[in-house]
Protein backbone atom coordinates (compact mmCIF):
# COMPACT_ATOMS: atom_id res chain seq x y z
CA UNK A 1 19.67 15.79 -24.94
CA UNK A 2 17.27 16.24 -28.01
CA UNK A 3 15.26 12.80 -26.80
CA UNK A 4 15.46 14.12 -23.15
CA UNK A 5 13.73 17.35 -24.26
CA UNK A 6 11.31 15.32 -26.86
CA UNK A 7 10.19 13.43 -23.96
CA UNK A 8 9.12 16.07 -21.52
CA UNK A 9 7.37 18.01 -24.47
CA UNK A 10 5.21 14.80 -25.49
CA UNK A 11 4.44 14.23 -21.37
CA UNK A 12 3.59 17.60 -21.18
CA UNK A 13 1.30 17.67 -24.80
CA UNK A 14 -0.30 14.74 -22.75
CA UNK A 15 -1.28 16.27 -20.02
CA UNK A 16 -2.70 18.89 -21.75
CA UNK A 17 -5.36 17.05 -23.43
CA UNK A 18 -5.61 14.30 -20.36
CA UNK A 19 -4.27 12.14 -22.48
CA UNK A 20 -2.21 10.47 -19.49
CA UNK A 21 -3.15 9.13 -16.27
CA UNK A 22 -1.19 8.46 -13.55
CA UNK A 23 -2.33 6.26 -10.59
CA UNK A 24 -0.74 6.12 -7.57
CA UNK A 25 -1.65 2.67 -6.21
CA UNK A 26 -0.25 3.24 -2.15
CA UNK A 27 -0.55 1.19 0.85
CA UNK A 28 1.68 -0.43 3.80
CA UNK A 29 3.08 -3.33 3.93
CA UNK A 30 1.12 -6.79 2.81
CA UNK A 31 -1.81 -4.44 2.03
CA UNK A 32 -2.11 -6.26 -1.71
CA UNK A 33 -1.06 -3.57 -3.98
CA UNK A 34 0.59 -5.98 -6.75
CA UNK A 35 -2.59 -8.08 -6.26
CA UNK A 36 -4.27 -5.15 -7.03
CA UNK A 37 -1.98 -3.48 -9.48
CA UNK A 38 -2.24 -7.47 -11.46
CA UNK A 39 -5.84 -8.03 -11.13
CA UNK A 40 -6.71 -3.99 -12.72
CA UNK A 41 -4.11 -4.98 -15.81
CA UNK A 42 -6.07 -8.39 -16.21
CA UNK A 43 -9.84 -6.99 -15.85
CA UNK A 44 -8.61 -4.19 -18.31
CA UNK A 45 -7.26 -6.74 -20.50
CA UNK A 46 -9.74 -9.30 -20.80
CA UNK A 47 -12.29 -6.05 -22.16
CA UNK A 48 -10.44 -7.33 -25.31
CA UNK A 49 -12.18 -10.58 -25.16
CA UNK A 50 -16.07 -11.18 -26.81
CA UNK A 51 -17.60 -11.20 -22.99
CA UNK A 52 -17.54 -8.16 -21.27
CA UNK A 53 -19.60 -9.33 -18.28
CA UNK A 54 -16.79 -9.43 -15.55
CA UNK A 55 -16.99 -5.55 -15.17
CA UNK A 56 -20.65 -4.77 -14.63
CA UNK A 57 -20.35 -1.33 -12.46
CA UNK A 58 -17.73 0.01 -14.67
CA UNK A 59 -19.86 1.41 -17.51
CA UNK A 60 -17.74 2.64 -20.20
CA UNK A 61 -17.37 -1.06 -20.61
CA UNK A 62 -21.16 -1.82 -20.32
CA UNK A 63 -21.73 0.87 -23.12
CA UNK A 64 -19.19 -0.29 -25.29
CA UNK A 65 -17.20 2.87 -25.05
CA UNK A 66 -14.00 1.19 -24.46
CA UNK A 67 -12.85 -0.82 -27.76
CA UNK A 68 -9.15 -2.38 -26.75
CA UNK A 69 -6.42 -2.28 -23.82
CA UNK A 70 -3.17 -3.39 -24.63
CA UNK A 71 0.45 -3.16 -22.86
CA UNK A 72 2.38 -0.77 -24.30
CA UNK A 73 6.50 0.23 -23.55
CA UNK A 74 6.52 2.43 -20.27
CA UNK A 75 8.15 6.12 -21.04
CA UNK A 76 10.69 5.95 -18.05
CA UNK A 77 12.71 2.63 -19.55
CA UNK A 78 15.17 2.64 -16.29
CA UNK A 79 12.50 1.24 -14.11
CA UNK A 80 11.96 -2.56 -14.45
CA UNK A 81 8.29 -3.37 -16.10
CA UNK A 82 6.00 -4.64 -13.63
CA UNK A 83 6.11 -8.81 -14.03
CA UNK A 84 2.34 -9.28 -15.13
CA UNK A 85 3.13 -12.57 -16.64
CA UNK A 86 5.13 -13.78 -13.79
CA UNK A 87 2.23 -12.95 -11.99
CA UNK A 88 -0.48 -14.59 -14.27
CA UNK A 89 1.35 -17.86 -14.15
CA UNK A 90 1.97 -18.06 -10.28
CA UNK A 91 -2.33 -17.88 -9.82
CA UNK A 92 -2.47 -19.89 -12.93
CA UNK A 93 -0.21 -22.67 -11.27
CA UNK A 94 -2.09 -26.08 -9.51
CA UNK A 95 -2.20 -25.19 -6.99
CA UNK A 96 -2.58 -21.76 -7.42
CA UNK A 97 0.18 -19.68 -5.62
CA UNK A 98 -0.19 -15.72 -4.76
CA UNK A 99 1.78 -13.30 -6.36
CA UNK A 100 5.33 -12.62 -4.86
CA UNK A 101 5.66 -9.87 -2.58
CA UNK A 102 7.04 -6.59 -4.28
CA UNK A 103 10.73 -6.35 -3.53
CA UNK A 104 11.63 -2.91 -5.84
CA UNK A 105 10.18 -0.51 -8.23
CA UNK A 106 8.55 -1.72 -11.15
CA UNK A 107 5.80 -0.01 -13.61
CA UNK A 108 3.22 -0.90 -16.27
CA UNK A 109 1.63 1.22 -19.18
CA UNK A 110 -1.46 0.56 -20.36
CA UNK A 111 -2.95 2.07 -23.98
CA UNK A 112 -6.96 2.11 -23.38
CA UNK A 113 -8.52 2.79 -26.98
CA UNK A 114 -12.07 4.41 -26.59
CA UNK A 115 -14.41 5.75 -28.75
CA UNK A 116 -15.53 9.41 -28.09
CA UNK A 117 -19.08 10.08 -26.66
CA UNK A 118 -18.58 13.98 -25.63
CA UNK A 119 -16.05 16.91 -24.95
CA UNK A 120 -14.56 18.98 -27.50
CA UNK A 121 -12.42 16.53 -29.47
CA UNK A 122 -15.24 14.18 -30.60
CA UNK A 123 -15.60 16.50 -33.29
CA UNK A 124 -12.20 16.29 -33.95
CA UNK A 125 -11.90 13.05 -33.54
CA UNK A 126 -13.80 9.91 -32.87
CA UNK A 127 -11.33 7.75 -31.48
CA UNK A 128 -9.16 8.52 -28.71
CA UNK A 129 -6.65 6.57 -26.46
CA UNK A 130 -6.03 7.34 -22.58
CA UNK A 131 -2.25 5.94 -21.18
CA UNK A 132 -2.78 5.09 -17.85
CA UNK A 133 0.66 4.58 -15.76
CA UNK A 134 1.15 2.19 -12.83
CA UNK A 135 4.15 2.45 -10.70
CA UNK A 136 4.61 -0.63 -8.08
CA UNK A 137 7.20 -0.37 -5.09
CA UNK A 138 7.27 -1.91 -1.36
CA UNK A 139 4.91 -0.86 0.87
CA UNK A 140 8.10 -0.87 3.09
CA UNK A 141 9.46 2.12 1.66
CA UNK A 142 6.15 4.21 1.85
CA UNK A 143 5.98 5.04 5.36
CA UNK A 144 9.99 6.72 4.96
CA UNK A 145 8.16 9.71 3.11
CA UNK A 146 7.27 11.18 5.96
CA UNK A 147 11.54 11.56 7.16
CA UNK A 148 10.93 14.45 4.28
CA UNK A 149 9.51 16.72 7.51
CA UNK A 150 11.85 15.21 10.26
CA UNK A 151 15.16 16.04 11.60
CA UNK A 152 17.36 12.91 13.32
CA UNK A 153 16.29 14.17 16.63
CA UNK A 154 12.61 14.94 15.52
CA UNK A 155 12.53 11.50 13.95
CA UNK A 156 14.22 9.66 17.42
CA UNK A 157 11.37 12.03 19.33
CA UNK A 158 8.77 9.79 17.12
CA UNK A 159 10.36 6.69 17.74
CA UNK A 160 10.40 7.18 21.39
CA UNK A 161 6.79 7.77 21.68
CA UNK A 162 5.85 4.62 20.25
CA UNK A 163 8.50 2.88 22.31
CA UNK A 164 5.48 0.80 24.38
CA UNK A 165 4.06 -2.51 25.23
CA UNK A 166 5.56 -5.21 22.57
CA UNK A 167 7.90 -3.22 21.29
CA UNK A 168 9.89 -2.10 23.99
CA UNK A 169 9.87 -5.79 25.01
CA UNK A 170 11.41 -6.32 21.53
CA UNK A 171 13.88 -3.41 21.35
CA UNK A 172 15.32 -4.35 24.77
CA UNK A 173 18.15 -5.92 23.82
CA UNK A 174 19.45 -3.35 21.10
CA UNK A 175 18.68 -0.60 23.58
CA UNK A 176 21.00 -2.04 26.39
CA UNK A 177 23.40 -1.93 24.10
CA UNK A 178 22.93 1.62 22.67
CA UNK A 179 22.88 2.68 26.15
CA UNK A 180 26.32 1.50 26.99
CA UNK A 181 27.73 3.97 24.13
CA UNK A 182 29.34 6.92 24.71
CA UNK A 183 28.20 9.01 21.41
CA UNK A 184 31.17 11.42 21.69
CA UNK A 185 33.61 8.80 21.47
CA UNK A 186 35.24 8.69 17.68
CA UNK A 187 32.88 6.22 15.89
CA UNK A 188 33.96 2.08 15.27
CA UNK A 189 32.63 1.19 12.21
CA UNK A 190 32.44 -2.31 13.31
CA UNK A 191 30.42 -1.22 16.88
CA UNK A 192 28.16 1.03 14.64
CA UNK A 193 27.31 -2.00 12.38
CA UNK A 194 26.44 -4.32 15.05
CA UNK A 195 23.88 -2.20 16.54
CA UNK A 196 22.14 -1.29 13.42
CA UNK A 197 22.30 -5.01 12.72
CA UNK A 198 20.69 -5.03 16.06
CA UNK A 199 17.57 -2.59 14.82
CA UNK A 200 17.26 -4.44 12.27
CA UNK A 201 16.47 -7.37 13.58
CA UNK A 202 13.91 -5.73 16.13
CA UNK A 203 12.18 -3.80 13.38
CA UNK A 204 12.10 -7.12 11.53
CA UNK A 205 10.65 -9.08 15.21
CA UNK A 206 8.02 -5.94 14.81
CA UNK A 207 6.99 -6.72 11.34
CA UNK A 208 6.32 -9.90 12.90
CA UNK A 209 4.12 -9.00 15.61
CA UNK A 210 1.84 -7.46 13.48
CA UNK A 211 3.36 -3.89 13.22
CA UNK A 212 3.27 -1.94 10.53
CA UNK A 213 4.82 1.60 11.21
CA UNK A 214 8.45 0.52 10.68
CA UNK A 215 10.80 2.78 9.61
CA UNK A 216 13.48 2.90 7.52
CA UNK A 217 11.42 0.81 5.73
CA UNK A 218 14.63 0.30 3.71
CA UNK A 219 15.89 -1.58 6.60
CA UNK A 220 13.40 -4.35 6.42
CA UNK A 221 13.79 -4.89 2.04
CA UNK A 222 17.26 -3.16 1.23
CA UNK A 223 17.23 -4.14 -1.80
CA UNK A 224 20.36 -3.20 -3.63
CA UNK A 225 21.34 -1.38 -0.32
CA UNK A 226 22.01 -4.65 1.83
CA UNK A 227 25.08 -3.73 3.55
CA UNK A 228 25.24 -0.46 2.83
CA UNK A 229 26.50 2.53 5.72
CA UNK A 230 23.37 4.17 4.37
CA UNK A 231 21.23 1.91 6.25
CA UNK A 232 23.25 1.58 9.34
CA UNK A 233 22.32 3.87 11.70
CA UNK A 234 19.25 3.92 14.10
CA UNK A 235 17.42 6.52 16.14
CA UNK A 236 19.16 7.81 20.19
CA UNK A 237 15.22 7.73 21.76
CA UNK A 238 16.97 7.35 25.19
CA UNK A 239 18.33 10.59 25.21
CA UNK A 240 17.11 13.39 27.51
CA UNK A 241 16.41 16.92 25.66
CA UNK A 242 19.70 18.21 27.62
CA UNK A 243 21.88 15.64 26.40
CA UNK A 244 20.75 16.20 22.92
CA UNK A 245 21.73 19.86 23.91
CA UNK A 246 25.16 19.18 25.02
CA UNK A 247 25.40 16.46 22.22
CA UNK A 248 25.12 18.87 19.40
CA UNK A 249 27.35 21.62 20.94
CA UNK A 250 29.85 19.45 21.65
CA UNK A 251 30.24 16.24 19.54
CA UNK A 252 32.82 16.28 17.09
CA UNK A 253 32.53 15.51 13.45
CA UNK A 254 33.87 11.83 13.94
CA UNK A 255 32.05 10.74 17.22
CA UNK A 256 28.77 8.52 16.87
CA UNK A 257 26.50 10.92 17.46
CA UNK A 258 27.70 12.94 14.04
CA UNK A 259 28.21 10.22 12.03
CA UNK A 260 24.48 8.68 13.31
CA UNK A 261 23.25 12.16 12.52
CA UNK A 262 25.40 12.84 8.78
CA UNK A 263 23.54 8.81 7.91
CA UNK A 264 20.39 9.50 8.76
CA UNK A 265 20.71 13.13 6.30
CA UNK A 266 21.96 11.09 3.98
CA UNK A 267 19.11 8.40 3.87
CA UNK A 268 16.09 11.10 3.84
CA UNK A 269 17.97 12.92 1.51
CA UNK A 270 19.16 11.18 -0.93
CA UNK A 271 17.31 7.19 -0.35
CA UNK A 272 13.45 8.70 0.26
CA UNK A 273 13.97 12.40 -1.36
CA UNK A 274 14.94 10.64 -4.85
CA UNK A 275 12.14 7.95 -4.14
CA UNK A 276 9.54 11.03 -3.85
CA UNK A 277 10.52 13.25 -6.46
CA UNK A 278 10.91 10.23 -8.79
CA UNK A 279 7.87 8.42 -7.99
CA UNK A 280 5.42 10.62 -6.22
CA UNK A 281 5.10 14.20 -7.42
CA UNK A 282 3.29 13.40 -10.38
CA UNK A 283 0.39 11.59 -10.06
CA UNK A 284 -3.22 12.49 -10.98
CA UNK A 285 -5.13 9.72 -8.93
CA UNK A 286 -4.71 7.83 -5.89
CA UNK A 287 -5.81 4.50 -4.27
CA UNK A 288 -4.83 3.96 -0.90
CA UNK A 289 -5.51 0.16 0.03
CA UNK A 290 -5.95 -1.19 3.60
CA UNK A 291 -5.71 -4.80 4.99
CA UNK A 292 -7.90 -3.61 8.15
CA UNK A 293 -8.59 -7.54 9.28
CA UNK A 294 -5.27 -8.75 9.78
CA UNK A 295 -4.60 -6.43 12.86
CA UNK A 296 -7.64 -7.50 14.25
CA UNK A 297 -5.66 -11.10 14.79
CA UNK A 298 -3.12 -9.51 16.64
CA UNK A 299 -3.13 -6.83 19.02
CA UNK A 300 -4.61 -3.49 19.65
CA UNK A 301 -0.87 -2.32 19.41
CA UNK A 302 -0.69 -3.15 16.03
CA UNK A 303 -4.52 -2.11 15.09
CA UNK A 304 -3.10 1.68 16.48
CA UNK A 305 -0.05 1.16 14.52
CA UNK A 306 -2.03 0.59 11.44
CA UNK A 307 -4.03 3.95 11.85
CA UNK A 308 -0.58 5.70 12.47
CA UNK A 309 0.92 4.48 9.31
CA UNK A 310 -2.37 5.01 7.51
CA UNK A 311 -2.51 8.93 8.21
CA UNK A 312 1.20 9.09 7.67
CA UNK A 313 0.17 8.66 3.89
CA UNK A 314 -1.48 12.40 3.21
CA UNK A 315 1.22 14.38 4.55
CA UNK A 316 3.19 13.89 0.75
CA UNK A 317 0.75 13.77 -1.76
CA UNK A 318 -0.36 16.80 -3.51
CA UNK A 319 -4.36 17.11 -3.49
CA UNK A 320 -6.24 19.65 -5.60
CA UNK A 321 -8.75 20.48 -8.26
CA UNK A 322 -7.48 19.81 -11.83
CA UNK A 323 -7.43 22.61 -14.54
CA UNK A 324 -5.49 23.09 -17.46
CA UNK A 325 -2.46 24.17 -16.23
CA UNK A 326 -1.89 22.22 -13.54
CA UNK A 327 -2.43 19.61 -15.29
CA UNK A 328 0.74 21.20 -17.52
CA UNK A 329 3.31 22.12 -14.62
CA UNK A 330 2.03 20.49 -11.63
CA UNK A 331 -0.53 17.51 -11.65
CA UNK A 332 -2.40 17.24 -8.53
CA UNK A 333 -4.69 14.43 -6.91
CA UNK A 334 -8.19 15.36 -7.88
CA UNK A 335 -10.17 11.83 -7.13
CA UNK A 336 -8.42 9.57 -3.99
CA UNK A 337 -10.01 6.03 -3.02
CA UNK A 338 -9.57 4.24 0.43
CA UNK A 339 -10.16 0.94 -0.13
CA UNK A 340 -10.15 -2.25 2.35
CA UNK A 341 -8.87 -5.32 0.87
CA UNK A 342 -9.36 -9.08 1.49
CA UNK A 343 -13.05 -8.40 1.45
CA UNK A 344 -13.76 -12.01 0.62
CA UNK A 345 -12.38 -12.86 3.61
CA UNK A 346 -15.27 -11.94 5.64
CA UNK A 347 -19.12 -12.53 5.11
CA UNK A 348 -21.15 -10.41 3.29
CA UNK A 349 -23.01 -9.05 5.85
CA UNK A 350 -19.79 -7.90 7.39
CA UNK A 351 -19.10 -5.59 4.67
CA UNK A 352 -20.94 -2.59 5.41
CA UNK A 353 -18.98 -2.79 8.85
CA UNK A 354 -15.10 -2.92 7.08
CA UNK A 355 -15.88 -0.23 4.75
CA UNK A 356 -16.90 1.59 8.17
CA UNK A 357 -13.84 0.48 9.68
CA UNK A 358 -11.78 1.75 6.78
CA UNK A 359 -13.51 5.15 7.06
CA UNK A 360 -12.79 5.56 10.98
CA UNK A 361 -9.17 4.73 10.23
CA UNK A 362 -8.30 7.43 7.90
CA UNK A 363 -10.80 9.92 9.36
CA UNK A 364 -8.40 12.61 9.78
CA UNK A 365 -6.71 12.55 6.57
CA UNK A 366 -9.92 12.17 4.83
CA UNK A 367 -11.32 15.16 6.34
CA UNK A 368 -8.45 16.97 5.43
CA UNK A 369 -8.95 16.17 1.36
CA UNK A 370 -12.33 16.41 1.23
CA UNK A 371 -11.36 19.54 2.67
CA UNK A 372 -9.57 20.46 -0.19
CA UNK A 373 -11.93 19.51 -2.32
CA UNK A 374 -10.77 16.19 -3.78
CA UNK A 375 -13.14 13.67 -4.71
CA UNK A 376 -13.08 10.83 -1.90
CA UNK A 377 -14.82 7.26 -1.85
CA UNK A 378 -14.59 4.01 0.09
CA UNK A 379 -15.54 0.40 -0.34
CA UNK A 380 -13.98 -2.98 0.15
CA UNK A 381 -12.62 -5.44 -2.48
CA UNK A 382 -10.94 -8.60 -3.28
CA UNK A 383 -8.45 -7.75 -5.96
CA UNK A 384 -8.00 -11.51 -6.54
CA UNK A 385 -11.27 -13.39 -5.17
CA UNK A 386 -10.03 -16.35 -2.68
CA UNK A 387 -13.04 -17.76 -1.35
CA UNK A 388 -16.96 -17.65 -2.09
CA UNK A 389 -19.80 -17.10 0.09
CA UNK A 390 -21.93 -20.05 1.56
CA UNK A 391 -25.10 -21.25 3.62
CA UNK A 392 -24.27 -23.39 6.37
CA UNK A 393 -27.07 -24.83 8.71
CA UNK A 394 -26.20 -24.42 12.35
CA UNK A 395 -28.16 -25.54 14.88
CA UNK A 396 -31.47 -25.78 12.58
CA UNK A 397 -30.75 -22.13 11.04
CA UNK A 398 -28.83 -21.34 8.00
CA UNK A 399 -26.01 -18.96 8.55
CA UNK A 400 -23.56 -17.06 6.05
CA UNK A 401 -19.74 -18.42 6.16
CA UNK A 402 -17.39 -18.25 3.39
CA UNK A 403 -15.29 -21.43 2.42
CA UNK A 404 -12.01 -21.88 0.87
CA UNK A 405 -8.68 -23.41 0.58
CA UNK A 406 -6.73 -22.19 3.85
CA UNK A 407 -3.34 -20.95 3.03
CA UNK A 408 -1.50 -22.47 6.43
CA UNK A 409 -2.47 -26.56 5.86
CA UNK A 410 -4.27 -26.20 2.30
CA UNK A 411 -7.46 -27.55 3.63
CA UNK A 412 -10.73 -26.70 2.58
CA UNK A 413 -12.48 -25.70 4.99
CA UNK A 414 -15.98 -23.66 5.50
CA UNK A 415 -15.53 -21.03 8.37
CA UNK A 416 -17.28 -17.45 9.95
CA UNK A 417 -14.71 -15.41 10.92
CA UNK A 418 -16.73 -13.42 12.86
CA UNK A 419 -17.95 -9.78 13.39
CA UNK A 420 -15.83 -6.86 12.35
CA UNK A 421 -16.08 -3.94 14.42
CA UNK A 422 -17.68 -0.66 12.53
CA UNK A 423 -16.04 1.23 14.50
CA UNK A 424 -11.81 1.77 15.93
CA UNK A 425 -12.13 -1.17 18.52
CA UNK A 426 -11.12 -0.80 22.12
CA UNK A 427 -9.40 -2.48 24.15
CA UNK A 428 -12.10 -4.91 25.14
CA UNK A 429 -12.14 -6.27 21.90
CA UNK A 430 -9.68 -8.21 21.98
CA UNK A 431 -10.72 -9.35 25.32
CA UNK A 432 -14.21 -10.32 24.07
CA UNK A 433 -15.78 -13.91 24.46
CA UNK A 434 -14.86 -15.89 21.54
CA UNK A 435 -17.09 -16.47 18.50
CA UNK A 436 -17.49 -19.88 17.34
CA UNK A 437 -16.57 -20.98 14.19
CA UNK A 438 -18.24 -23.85 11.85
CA UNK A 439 -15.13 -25.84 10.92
CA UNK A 440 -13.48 -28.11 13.89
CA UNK A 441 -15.33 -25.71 16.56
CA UNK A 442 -12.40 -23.46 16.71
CA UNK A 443 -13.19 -20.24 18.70
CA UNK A 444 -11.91 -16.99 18.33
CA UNK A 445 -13.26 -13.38 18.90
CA UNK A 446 -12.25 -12.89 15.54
CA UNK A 447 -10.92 -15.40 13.14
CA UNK A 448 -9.22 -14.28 10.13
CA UNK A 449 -7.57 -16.79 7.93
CA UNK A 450 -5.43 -16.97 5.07
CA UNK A 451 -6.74 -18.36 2.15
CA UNK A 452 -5.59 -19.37 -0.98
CA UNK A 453 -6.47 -18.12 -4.35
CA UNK A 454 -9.05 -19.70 -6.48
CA UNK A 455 -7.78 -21.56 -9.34
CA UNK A 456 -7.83 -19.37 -12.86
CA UNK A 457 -7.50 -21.01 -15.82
CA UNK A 458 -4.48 -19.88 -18.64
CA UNK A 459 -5.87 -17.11 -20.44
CA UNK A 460 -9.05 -16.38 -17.87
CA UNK A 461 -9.94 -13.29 -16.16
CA UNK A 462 -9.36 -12.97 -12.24
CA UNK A 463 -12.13 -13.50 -10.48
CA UNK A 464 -12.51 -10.37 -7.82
CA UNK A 465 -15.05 -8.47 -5.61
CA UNK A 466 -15.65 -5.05 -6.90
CA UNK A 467 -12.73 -4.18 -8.90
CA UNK A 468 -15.48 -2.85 -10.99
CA UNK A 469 -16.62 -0.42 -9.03
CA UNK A 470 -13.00 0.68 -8.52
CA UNK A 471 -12.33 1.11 -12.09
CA UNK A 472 -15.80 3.43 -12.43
CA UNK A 473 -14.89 5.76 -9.83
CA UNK A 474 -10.96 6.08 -11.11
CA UNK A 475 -11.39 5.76 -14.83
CA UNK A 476 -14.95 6.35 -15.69
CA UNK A 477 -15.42 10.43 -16.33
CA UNK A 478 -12.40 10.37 -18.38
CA UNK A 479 -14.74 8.84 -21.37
CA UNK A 480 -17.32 10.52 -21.32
């Protein structure tokens, strides 16, 4: 009891002089945050080291204002500690392999000594040290947070209305067989299962295809809830508004309908409530990375799909201006980042264009912050750099192209992927006349390829694109 209340008095002393930061590093699925969270640990890291050069935007580094980062024992010691090392040794590896995909929650504390260059405690004191927090978790379960707002038949509404195209194709065969259930029959636990086995495997066909607004996200990565009733129900988006009516006058506590109803409660209630309030209420800064470029490989379903999920994101994070005593009793966002990642996997020219894209994806939620007066900004990065920019000569005339080892058949090969649209593409896009490519004169209106990451040698720093500039905007005014 006496460390309980020790604990919450030194978080709170914390806050209060900003000693603490925590960043809230959010994205869907595949989107890179543990290459993100692994490559911000390393470029904070290697400040320790004589050459400071691999950080050139982020200028309490240029000034010499930041003396040492270490790794220091996270408060919350339930959660597992974010596997850096596992990391590190996976791009260190020859060939170099990408980090696993995040499978649970995990979180890393870092202890940034600085010395003081303003404010009122330089008088006091001319060192000071900033905590930053980390928390890492699968994208998967993100896009749940928004079952906070939704009833079972609210949430089925949703799930109707994207019920088009590809996935309707895919759901077909768990829908026949929902159909064929009569929902005020008592419930058969072994029927029940099979059909949420059955949405399972669609929403895991969807993932496939390119989609990204899956939900339960829980359903896809379980975790330690594989098998669990909690995660066997599924949405009723065949029903009529009358028989929804006559359902929940009339279906008795044991029939399917109840039980798919009493599940569902149960999962936003106690699965994504507890994920919220332990993960998400607190944080002081936000990065919200996007992989806009895969989508654009597969279908304007799963480009919309995307900018669905994206937007979902705002609706559960609290945004406002940061004072004294909110920073006390309830720390709100005061600086948020949109940020497109895999930027190495275009040409340079191209960039201007994806950090468009990224801005006409989130438009509405980013009006609604900068609204609120939060402190917005987007660019594109490479977290972990995979290729490197090149001059070919085509046809007498020297083009840009980027070259690097391709993921699929480890090949090297030297490639333009083509033109990424500044704007939300239509439908024409992917309909377009194909570019041409310089390796093998493969076409394709736009060619986006997996690539592998460049080697790193033990001990080196991570070579990125503009991780610097991402550190400046999130950590630089807190040393002044």
């Amino acid at each position: 009891m006496f460390n309980s209340i020790q604990k919450e008095l030194n978080q709170l002393i914390n806050r209060g002089f900003d000693r603490t930061l925590r960043l809230a590093v959010t994205g869907l699925s595949r989107s890179g945050k543990t290459a993100f969270i692994t490559s911000l640990i390393n470029q904070l890291l290697s400040i320790n080291q004589s050459s400071r050069h691999h950080l050139p935007l982020f200028e309490a580094v240029r000034n010499g204002t930041i003396i040492s980062v270490k790794r220091v024992p996270q408060q919350d010691l339930s959660v597992p500690r974010f596997d850096y090392e596992a990391n590190l040794n996976a791009l260190s590896q020859q060939p170099p392999q990408w980090c696993q995909s995040t499978r649970g929650v995990s979180e890393t504390r870092l202890a940034i000594r600085f010395q003081r260059q303003s404010g009122l405690l330089r008088h006091v004191k001319e060192r000071g040290t900033l905590y930053l927090d980390i928390v890492d978790y699968p994208g998967e379960w993100l896009l749940d947070l928004p079952l906070l707002h939704l009833d079972f038949e609210q949430w089925s509404l949703e799930q109707s209305q994207i019920h088009q195209g590809i996935r309707a194709e895919l759901a077909q065969p768990w829908l026949d067989e929902v159909k064929k259930l009569d929902l005020s029959a008592v419930v058969n636990e072994d029927v029940l299962a099979k059909l949420a086995n059955l949405y399972t495997a669609y929403l895991h066909q969807c993932k496939a295809q390119g989609m990204q607004f899956i939900q339960p996200g829980r359903f896809v990565l379980p975790g330690e809830l594989e098998g669990a009733p909690a995660l066997q129900f599924f949405p009723l988006i065949h029903l009529t508004p009358t028989q929804w009516k006559s359902l929940k006058k009339e279906a008795k506590p044991n029939s399917y309908f109840a039980v798919l109803n009493n599940r569902y409660d149960y999962y936003r209630n106690k699965m994504v409530k507890g994920f919220y309030e332990n993960y998400f209420s607190t944080f002081d800064r936000q990065v919200i990375l996007a992989d806009c470029l895969t989508p654009l490989n597969h279908s304007r379903q799963a480009f919309l799909e995307m900018q669905t999920g994206l937007n979902q994101l705002f609706k559960n994070f609290h945004y406002g201006k940061r004072h004294f005593l909110n920073r006390l009793f309830s720390p709100r966002i005061d600086k948020l980042m949109f940020i497109a990642t895999k930027a190495d996997h275009i040409t340079s020219d191209q960039m201007p264009n994806l950090v468009s894209l990224m801005r006409q994806l989130v438009q509405e939620g980013g009006r609604y912050v900068e609204f609120e007066g939060i402190e917005t900004e987007y660019t594109a990065i490479a977290a972990i750099r995979a290729t490197k920019q090149v001059i070919v000569n085509q046809n007498g005339k020297p083009i840009k192209a980027i070259q690097g080892v391709r993921s699929k058949d480890k090949r090297l090969i030297t490639l333009y992927p083509g033109t990424v649209p500044s704007k939300l593409p239509s439908q024409t896009f992917w309909q377009q006349p194909p570019h041409l490519t310089e390796n093998e004169g493969k076409t394709s209106s736009f060619d986006f390829d997996s690539f592998d990451p460049q080697p790193l040698e033990q001990g080196g720093t991570i070579p990125h694109l503009r991780m610097d500039a991402v550190l400046q905007f999130l950590l630089g005014d807190r040393f002044d």
